[in-house]
PDB file of N, CA and C in Angstrom:
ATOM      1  N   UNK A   1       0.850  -1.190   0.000  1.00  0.00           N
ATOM      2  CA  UNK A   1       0.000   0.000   0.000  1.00  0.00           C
ATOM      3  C   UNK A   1       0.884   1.238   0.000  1.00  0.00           C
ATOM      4  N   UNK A   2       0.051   2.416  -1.064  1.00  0.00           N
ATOM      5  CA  UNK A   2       1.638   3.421  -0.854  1.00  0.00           C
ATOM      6  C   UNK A   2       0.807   4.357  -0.258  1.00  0.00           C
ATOM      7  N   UNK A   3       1.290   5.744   0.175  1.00  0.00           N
ATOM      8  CA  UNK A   3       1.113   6.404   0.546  1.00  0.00           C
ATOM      9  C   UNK A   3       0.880   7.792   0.039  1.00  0.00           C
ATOM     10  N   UNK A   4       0.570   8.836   0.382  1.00  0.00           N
ATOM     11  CA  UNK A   4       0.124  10.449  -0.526  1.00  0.00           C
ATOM     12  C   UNK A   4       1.505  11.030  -1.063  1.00  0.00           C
ATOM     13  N   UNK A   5       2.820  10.565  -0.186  1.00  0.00           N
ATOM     14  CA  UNK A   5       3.600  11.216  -0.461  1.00  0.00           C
ATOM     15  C   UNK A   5       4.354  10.034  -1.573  1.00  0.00           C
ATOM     16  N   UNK A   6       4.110   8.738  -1.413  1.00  0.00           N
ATOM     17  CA  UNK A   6       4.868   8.229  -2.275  1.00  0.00           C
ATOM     18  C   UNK A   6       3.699   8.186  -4.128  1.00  0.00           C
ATOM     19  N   UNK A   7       2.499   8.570  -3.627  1.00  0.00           N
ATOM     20  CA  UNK A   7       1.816   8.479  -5.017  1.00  0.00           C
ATOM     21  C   UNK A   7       2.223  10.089  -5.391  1.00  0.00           C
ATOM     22  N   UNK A   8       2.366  11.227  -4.777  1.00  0.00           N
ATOM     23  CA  UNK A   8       3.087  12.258  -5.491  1.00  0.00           C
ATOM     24  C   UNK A   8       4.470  12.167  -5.794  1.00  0.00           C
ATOM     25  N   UNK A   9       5.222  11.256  -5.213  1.00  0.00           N
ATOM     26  CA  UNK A   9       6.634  11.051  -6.010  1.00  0.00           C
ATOM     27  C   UNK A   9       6.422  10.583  -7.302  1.00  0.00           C
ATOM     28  N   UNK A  10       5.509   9.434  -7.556  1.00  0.00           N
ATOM     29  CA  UNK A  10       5.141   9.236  -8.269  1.00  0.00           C
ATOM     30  C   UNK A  10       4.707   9.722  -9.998  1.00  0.00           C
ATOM     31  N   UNK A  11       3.522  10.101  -9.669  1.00  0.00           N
ATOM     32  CA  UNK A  11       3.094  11.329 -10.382  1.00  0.00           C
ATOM     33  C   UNK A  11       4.156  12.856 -10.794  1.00  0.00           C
ATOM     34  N   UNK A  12       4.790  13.377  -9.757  1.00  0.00           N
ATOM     35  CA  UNK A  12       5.378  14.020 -10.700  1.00  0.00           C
ATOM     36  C   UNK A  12       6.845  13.627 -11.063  1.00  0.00           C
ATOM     37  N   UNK A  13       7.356  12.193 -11.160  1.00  0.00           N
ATOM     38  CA  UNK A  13       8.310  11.732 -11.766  1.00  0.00           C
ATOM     39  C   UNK A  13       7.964  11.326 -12.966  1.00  0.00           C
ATOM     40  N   UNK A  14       6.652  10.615 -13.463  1.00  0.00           N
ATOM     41  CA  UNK A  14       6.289  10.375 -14.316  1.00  0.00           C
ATOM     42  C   UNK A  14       5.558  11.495 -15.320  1.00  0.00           C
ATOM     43  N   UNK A  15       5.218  12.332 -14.471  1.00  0.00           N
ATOM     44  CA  UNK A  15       4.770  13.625 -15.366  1.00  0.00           C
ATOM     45  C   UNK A  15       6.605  14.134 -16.339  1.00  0.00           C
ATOM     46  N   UNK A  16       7.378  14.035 -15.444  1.00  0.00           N
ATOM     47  CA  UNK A  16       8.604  15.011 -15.924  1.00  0.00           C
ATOM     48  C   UNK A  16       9.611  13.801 -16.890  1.00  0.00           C
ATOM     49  N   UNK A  17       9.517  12.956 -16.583  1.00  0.00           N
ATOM     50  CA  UNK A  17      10.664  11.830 -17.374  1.00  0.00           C
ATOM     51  C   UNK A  17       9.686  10.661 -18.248  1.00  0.00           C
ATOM     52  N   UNK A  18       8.484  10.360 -18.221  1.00  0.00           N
ATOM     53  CA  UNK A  18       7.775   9.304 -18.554  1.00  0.00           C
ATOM     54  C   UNK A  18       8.643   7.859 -18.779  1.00  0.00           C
ATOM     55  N   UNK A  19       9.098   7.697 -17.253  1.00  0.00           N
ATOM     56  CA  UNK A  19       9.727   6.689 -17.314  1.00  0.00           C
ATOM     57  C   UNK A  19       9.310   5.550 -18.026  1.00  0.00           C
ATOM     58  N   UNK A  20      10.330   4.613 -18.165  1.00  0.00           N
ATOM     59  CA  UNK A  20      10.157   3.527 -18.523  1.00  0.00           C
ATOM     60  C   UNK A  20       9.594   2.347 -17.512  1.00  0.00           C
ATOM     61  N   UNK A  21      10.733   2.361 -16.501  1.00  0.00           N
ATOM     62  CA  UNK A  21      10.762   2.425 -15.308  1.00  0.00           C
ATOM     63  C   UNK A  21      10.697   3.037 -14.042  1.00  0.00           C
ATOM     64  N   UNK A  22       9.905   2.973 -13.176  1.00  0.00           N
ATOM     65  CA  UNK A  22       9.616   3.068 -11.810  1.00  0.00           C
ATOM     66  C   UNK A  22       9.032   2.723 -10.783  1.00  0.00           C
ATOM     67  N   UNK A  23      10.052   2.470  -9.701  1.00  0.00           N
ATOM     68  CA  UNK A  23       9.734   2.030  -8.672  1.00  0.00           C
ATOM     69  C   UNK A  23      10.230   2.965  -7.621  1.00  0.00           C
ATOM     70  N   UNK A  24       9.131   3.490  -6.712  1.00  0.00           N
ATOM     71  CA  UNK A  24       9.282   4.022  -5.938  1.00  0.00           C
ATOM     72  C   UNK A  24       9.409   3.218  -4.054  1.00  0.00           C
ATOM     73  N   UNK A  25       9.991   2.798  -3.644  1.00  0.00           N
ATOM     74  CA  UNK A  25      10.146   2.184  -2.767  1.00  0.00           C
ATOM     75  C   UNK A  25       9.930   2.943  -0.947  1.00  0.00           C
ATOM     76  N   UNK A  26       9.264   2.693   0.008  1.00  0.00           N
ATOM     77  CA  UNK A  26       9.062   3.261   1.090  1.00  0.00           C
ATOM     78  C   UNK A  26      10.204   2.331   1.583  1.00  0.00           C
ATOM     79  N   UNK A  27      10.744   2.857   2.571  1.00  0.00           N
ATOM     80  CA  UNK A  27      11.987   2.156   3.620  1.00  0.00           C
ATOM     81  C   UNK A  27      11.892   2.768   4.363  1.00  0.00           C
ATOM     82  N   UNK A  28      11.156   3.562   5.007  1.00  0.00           N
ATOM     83  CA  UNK A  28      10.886   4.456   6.356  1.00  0.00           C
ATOM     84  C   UNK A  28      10.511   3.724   7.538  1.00  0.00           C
ATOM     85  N   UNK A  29      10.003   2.144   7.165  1.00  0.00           N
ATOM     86  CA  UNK A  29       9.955   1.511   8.409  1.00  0.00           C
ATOM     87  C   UNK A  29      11.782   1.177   8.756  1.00  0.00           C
ATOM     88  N   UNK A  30      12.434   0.554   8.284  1.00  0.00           N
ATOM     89  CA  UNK A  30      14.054   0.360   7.883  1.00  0.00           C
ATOM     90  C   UNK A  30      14.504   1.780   8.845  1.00  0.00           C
ATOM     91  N   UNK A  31      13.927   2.557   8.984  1.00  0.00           N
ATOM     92  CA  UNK A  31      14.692   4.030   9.069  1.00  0.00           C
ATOM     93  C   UNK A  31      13.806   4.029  10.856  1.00  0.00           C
ATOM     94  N   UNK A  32      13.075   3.602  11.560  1.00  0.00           N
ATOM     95  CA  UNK A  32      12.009   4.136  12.620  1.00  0.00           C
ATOM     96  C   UNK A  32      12.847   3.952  13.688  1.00  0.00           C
ATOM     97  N   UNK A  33      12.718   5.167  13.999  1.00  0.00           N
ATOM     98  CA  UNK A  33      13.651   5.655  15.484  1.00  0.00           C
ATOM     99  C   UNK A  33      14.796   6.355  15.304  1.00  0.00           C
ATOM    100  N   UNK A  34      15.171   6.343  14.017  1.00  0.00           N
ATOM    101  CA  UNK A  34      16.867   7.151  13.686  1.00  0.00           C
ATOM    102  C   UNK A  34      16.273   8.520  13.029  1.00  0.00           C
ATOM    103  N   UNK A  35      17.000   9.204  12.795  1.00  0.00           N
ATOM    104  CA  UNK A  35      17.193  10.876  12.736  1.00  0.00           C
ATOM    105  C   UNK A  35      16.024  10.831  11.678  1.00  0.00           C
ATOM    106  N   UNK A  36      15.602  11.905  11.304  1.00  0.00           N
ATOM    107  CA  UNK A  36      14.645  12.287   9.764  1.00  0.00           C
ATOM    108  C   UNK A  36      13.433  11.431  10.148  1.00  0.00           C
ATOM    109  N   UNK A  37      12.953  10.060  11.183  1.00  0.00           N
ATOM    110  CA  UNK A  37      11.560   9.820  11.332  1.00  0.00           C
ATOM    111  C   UNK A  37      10.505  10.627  11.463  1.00  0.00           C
ATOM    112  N   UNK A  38      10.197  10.840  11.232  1.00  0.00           N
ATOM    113  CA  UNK A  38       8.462  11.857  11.736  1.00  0.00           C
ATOM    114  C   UNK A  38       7.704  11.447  12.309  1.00  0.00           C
ATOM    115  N   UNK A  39       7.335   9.972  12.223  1.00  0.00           N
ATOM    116  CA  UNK A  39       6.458   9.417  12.511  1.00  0.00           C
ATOM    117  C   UNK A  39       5.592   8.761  11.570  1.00  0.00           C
ATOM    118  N   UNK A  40       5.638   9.189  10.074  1.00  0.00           N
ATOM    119  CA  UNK A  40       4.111   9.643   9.290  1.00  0.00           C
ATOM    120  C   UNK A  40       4.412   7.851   8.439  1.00  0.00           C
ATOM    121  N   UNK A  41       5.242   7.611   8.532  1.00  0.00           N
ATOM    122  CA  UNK A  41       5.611   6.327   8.002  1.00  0.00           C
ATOM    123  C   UNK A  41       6.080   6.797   6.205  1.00  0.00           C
ATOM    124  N   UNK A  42       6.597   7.982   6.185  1.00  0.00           N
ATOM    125  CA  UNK A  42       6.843   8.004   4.654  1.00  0.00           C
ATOM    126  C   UNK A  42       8.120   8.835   4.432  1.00  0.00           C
ATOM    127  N   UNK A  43       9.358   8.988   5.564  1.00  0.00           N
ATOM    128  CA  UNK A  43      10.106   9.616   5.783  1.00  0.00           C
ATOM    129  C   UNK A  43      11.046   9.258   5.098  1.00  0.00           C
ATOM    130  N   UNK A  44      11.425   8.026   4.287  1.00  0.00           N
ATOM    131  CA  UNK A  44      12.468   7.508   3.108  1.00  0.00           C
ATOM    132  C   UNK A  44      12.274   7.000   2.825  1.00  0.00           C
ATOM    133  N   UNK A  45      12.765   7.256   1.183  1.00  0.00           N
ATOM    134  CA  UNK A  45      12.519   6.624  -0.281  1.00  0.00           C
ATOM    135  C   UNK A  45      13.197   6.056  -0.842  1.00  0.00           C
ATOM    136  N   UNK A  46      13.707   5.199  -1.593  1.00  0.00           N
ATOM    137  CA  UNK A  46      14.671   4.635  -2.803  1.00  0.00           C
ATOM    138  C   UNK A  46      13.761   4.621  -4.368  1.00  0.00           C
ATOM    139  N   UNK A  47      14.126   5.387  -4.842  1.00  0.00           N
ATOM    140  CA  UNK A  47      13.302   5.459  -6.580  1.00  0.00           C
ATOM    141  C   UNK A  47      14.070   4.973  -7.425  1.00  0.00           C
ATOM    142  N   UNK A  48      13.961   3.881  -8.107  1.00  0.00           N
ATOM    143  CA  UNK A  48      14.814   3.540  -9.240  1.00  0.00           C
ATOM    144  C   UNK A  48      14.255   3.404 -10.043  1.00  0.00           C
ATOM    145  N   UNK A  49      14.352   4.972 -11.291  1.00  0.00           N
ATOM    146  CA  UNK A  49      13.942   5.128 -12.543  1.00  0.00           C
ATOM    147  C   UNK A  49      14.811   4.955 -13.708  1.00  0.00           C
ATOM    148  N   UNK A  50      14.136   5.269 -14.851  1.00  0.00           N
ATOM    149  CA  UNK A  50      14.893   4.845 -16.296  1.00  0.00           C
ATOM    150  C   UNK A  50      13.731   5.143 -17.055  1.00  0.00           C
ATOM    151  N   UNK A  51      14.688   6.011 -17.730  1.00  0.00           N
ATOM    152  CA  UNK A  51      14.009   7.180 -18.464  1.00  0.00           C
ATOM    153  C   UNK A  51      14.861   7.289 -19.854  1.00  0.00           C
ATOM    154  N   UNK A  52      14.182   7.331 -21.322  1.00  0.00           N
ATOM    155  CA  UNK A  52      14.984   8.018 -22.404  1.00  0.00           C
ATOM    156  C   UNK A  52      15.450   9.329 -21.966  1.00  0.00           C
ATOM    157  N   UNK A  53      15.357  10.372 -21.148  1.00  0.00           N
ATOM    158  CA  UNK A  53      15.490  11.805 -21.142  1.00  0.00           C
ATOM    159  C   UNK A  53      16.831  11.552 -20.150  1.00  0.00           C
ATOM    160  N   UNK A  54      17.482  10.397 -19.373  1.00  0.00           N
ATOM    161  CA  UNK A  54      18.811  10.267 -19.307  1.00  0.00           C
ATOM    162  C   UNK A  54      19.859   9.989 -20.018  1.00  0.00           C
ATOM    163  N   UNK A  55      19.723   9.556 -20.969  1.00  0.00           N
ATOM    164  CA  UNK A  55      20.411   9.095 -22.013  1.00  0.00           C
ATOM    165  C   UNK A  55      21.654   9.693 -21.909  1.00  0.00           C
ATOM    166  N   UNK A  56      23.165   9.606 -21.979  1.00  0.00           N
ATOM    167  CA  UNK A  56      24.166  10.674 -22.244  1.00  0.00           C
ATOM    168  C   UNK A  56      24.301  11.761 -20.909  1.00  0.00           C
ATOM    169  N   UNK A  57      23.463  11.497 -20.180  1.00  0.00           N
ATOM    170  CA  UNK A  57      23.865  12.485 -18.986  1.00  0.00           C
ATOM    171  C   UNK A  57      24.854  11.858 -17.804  1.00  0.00           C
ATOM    172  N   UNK A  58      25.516  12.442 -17.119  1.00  0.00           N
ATOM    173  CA  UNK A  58      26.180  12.042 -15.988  1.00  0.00           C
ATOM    174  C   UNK A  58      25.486  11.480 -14.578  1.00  0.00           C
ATOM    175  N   UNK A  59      26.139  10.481 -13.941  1.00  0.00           N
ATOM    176  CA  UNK A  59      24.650  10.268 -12.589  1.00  0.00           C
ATOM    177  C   UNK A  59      24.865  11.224 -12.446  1.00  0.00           C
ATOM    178  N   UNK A  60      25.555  12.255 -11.417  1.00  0.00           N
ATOM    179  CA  UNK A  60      25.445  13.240 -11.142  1.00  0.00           C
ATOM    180  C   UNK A  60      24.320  13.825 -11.453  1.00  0.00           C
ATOM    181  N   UNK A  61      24.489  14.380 -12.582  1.00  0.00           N
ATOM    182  CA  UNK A  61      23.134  15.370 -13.695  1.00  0.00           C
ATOM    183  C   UNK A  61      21.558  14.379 -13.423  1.00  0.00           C
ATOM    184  N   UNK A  62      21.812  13.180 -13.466  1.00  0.00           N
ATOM    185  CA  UNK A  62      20.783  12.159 -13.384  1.00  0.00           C
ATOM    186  C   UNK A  62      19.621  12.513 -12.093  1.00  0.00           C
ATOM    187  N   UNK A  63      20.747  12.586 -10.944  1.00  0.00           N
ATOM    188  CA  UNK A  63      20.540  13.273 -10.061  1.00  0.00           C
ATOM    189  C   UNK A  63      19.866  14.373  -9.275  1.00  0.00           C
ATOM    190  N   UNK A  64      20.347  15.106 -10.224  1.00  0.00           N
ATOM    191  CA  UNK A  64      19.855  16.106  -9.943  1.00  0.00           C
ATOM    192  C   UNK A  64      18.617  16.804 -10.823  1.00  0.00           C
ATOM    193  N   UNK A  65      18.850  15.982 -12.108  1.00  0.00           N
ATOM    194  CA  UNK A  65      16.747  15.947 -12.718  1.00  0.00           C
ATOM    195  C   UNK A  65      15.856  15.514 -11.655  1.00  0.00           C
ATOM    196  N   UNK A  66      16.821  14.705 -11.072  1.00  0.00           N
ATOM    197  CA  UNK A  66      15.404  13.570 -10.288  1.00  0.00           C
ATOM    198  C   UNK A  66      14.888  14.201  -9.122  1.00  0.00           C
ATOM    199  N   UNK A  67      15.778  14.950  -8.360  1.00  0.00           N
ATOM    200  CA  UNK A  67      15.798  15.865  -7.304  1.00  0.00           C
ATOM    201  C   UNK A  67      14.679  17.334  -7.654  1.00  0.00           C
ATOM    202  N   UNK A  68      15.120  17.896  -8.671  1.00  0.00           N
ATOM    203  CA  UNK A  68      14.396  19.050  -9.462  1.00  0.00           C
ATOM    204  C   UNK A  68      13.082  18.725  -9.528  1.00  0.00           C
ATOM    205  N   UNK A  69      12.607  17.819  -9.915  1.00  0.00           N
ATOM    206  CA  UNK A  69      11.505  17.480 -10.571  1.00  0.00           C
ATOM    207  C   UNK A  69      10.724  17.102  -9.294  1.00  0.00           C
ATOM    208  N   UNK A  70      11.105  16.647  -8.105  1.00  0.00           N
ATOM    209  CA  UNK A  70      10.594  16.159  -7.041  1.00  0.00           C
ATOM    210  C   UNK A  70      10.386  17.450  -5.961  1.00  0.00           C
ATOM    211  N   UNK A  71      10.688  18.459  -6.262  1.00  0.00           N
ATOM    212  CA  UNK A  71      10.179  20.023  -5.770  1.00  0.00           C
ATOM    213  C   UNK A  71      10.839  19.961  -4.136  1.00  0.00           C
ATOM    214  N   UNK A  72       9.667  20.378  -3.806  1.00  0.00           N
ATOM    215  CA  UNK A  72       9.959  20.893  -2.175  1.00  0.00           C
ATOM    216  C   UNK A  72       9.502  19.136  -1.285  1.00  0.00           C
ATOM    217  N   UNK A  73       9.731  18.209  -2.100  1.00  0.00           N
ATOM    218  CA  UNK A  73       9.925  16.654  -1.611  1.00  0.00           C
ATOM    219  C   UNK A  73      10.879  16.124  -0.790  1.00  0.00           C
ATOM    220  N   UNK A  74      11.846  16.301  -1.242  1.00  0.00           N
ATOM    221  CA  UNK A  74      13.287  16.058  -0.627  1.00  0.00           C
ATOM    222  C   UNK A  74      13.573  17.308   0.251  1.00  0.00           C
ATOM    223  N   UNK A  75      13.869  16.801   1.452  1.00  0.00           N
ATOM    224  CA  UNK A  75      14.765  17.521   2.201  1.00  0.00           C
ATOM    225  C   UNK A  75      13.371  18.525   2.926  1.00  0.00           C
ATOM    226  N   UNK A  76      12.549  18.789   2.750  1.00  0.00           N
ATOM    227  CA  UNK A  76      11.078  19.480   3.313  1.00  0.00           C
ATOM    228  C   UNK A  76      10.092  18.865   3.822  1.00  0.00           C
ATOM    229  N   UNK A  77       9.801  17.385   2.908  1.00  0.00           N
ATOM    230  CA  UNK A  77       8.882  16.522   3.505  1.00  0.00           C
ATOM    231  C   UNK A  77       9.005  15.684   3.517  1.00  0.00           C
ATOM    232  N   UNK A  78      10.096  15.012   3.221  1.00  0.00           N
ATOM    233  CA  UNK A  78      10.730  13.779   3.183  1.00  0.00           C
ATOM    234  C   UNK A  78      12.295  13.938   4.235  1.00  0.00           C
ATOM    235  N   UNK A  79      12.889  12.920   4.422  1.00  0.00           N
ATOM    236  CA  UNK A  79      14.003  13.162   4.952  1.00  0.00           C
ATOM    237  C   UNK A  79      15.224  12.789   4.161  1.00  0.00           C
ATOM    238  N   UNK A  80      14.781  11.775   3.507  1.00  0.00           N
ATOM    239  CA  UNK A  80      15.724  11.126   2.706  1.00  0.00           C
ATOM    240  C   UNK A  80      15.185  10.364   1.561  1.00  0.00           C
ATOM    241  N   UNK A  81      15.997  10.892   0.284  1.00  0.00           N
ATOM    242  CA  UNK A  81      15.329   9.696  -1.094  1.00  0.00           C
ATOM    243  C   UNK A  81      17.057   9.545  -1.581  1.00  0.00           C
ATOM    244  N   UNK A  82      16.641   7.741  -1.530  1.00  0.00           N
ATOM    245  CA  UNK A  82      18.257   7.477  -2.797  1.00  0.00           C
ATOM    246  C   UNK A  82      17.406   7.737  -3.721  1.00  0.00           C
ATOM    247  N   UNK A  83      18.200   7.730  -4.682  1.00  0.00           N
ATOM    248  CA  UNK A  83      17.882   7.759  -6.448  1.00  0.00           C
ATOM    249  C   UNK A  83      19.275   6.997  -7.060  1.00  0.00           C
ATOM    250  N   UNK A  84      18.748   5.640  -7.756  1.00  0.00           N
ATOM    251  CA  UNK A  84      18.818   5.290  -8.896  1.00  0.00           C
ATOM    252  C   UNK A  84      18.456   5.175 -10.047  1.00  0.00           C
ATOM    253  N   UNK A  85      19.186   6.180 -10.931  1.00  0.00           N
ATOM    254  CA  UNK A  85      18.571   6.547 -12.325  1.00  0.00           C
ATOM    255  C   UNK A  85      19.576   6.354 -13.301  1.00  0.00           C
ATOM    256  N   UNK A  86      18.442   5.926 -14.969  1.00  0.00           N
ATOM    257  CA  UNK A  86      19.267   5.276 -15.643  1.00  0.00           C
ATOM    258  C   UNK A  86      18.543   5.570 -17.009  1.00  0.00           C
ATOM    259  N   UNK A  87      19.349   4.906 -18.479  1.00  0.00           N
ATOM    260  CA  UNK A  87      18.499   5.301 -19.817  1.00  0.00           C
ATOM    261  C   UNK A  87      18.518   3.952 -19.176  1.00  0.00           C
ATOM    262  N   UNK A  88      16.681   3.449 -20.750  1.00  0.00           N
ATOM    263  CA  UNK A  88      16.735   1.933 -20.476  1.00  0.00           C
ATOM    264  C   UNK A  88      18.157   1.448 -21.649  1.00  0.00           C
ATOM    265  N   UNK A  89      18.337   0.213 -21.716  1.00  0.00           N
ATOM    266  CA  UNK A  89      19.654  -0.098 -22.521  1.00  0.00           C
ATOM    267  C   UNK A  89      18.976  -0.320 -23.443  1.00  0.00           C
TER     268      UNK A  89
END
């Protein structure tokens, strides 16, 4: 079952890259009791997308689309998202 904040990761990852791939993953239980919990059960993410619109970019740059596109998500209402991002092969 996901949650409001993981169906808006969602939605606007797929609005901005129309992945190929995505999976947005909750691990905030993994995380309960250490720093960044809230309580709300949606405090960290792992997203591993793949997208044509990476193609030729650096992770780095990969990165930081994925971050951009995810607004005031990271670091405001979330505590923590990995990102693995990729073209498909």
């Amino acid at each position: 079952m996901s949650g409001a904040i993981a169906d808006e990761i969602t939605a606007r990852l797929t609005d901005a890259f129309s992945p190929t791939r995505l999976d947005v993953i909750n691990d905030s239980a993994h995380h309960a009791g250490h720093s960044g919990d809230d309580g709300s059960g949606e405090s960290h993410f792992t997203v591993v997308i793949e997208a044509a619109a990476f193609a030729g970019m650096s992770r780095l740059a990969r990165q930081r689309a994925v971050i951009a596109a995810l607004g005031d998500i990271v670091g405001e209402r979330v505590h923590a998202v990995a990102i693995r991002a990729g073209a498909p092969q």
